[in-house]
Protein backbone atom coordinates (compact mmCIF):
# COMPACT_ATOMS: atom_id res chain seq x y z
CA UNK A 1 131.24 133.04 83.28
CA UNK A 2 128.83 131.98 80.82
CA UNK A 3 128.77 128.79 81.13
CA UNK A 4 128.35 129.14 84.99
CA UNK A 5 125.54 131.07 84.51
CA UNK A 6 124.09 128.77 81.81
CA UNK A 7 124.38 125.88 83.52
CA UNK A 8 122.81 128.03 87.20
CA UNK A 9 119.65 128.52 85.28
CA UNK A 10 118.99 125.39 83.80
CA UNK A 11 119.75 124.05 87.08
CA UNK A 12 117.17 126.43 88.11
CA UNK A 13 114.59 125.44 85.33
CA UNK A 14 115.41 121.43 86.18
CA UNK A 15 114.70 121.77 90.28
CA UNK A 16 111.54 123.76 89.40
CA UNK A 17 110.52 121.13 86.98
CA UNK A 18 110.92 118.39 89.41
CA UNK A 19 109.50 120.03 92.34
CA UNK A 20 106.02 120.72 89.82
CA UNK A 21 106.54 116.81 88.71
CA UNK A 22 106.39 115.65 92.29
CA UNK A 23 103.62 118.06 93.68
CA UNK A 24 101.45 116.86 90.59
CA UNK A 25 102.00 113.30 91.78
CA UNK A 26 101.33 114.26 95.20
CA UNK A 27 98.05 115.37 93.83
CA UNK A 28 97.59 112.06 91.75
CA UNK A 29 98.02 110.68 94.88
CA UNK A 30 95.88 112.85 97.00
CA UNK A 31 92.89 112.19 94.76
CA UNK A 32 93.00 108.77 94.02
CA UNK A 33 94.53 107.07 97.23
CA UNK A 34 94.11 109.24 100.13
CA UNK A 35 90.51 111.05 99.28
CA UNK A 36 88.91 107.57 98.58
CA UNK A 37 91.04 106.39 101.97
CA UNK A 38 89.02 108.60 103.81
CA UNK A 39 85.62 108.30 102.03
CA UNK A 40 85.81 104.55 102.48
CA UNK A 41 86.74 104.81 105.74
CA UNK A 42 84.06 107.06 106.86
CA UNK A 43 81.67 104.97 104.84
CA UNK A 44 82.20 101.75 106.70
CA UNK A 45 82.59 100.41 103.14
CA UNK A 46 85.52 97.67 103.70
CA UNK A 47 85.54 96.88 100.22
CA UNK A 48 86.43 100.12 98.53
CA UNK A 49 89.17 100.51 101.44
CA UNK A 50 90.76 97.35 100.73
CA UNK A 51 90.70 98.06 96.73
CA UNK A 52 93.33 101.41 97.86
CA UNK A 53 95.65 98.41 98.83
CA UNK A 54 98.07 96.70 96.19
CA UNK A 55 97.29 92.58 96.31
CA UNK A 56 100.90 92.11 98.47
CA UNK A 57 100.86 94.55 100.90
CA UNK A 58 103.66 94.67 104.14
CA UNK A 59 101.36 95.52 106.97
CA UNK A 60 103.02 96.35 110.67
CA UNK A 61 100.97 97.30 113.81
CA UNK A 62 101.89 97.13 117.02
CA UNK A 63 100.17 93.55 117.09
CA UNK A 64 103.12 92.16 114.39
CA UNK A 65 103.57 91.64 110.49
CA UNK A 66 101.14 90.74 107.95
CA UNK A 67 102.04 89.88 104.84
CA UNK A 68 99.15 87.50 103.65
CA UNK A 69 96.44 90.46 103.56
CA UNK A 70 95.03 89.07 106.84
CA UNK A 71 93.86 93.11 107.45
CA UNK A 72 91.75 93.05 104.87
CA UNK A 73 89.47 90.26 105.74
CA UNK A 74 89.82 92.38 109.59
CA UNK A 75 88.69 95.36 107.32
CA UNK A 76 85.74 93.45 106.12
CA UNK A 77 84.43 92.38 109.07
CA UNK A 78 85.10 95.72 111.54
CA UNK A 79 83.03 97.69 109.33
CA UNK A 80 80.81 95.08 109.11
CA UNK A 81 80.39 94.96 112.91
CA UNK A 82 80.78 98.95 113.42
CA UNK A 83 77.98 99.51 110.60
CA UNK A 84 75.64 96.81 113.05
CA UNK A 85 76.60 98.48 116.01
CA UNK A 86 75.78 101.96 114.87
CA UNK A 87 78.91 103.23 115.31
CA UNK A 88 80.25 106.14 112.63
CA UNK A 89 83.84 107.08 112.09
CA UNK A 90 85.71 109.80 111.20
CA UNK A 91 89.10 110.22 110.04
CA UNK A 92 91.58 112.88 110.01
CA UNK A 93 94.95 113.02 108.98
CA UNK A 94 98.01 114.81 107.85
CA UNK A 95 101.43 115.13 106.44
CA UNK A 96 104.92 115.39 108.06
CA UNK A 97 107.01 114.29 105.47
CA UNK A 98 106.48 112.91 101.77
CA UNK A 99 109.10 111.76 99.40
CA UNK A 100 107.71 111.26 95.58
CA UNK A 101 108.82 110.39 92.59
CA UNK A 102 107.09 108.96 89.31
CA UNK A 103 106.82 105.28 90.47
CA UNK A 104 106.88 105.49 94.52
CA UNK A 105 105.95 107.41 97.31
CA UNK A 106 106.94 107.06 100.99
CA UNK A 107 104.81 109.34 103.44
CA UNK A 108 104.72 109.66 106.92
CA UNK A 109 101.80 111.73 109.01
CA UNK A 110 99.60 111.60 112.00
CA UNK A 111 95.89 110.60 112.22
CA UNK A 112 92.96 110.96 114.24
CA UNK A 113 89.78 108.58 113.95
CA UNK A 114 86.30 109.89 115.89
CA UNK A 115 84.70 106.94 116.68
CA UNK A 116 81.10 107.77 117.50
CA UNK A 117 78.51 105.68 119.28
CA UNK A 118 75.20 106.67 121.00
CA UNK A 119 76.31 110.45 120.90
CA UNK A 120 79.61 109.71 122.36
CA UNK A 121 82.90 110.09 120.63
CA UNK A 122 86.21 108.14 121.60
CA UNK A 123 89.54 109.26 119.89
CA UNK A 124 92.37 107.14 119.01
CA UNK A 125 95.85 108.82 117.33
CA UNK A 126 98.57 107.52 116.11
CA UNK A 127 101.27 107.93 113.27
CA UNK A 128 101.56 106.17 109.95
CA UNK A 129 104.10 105.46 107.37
CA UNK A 130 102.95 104.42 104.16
CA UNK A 131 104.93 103.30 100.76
CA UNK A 132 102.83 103.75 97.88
CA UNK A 133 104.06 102.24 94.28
CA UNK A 134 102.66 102.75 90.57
CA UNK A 135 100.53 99.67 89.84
CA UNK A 136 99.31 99.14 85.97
CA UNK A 137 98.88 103.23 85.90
CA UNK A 138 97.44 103.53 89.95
CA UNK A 139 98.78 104.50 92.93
CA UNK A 140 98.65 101.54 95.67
CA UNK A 141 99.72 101.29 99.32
CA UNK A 142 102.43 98.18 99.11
CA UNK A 143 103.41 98.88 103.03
CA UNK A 144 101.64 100.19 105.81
CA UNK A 145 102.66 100.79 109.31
CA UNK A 146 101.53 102.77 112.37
CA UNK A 147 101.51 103.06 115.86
CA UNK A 148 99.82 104.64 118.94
CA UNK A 149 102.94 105.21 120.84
CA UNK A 150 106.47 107.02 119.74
CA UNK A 151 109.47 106.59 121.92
CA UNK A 152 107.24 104.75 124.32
CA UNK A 153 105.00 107.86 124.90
CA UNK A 154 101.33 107.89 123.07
CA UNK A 155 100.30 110.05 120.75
CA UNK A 156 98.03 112.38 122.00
CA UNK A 157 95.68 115.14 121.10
CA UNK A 158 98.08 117.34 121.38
CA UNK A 159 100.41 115.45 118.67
CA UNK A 160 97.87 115.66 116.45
CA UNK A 161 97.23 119.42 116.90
CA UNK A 162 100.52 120.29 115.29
CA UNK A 163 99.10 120.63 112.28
CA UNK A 164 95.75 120.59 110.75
CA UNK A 165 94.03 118.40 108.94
CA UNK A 166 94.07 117.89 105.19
CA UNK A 167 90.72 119.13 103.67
CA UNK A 168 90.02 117.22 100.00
């Protein structure tokens, strides 16, 4: 009965252990990946976006594959162009699922980007799926996909509302 019990609590102690080892690299992660995500994206600043990126990235949109970092260039030049136009951006975003350990993450959420032009604002939604992997010491995204549309249906407002946003 000892034993049982011995080996219940350092069960215990292990899962507790893990669980604080993965919410501290969800934190790593929150801070240094999806906090300057956000900033660079609201910033128009193309180049601080793309350096969140590992240098062989898996990119998927509903538009096909890209595996030669065509996006970033896109990046680069849709800020550019949104910056000249006056437009402003926001982006929101949160978590359904995350799965961490010390050297990858795979997260799935929703998003919302504001995209505001002579005091009008235009919406678009959709759902991502990211893979992030331990680089040299920092957290990069190696794959990113998303979409606007789940079983054929778009995402919507109301999607989105299911949660609320993450606040850094």
């Amino acid at each position: 009965m000892r034993i049982v019990l011995l080996l219940f609590t350092l069960s215990l102690t292990f899962s507790g252990y893990s669980q604080t080892g993965i919410e501290q690299f969800q934190n790593e992660i929150d801070m240094t990946v999806w906090k300057p995500f956000k900033k660079a994206f609201e910033t128009l600043d193309g180049e601080e976006l793309n350096a969140i990126y590992a240098e062989e990235v898996l990119r998927v949109t509903p538009q096909g594959i890209d595996t030669e970092n065509v996006f970033k260039a896109k990046n680069l030049k849709r800020f550019k162009t949104n910056k000249a136009e006056g437009v402003s951006i926001a982006l929101d975003f949160w978590f359904d699922s995350r799965h961490t350990n010390e050297a990858t993450s795979y997260e799935v959420g929703f998003y919302r980007i504001g995209f505001t032009s002579k005091d009008e604002t235009n919406y678009s939604y959709g759902q991502f799926h990211i893979v992030l992997k331990k680089i040299n010491g920092h957290w990069k995204i190696t794959q990113d996909w998303d979409t606007t549309h789940i079983n054929g249906n778009p995402i919507t407002a109301s999607d989105f509302a299911k949660k609320a946003a993450l606040k850094f």
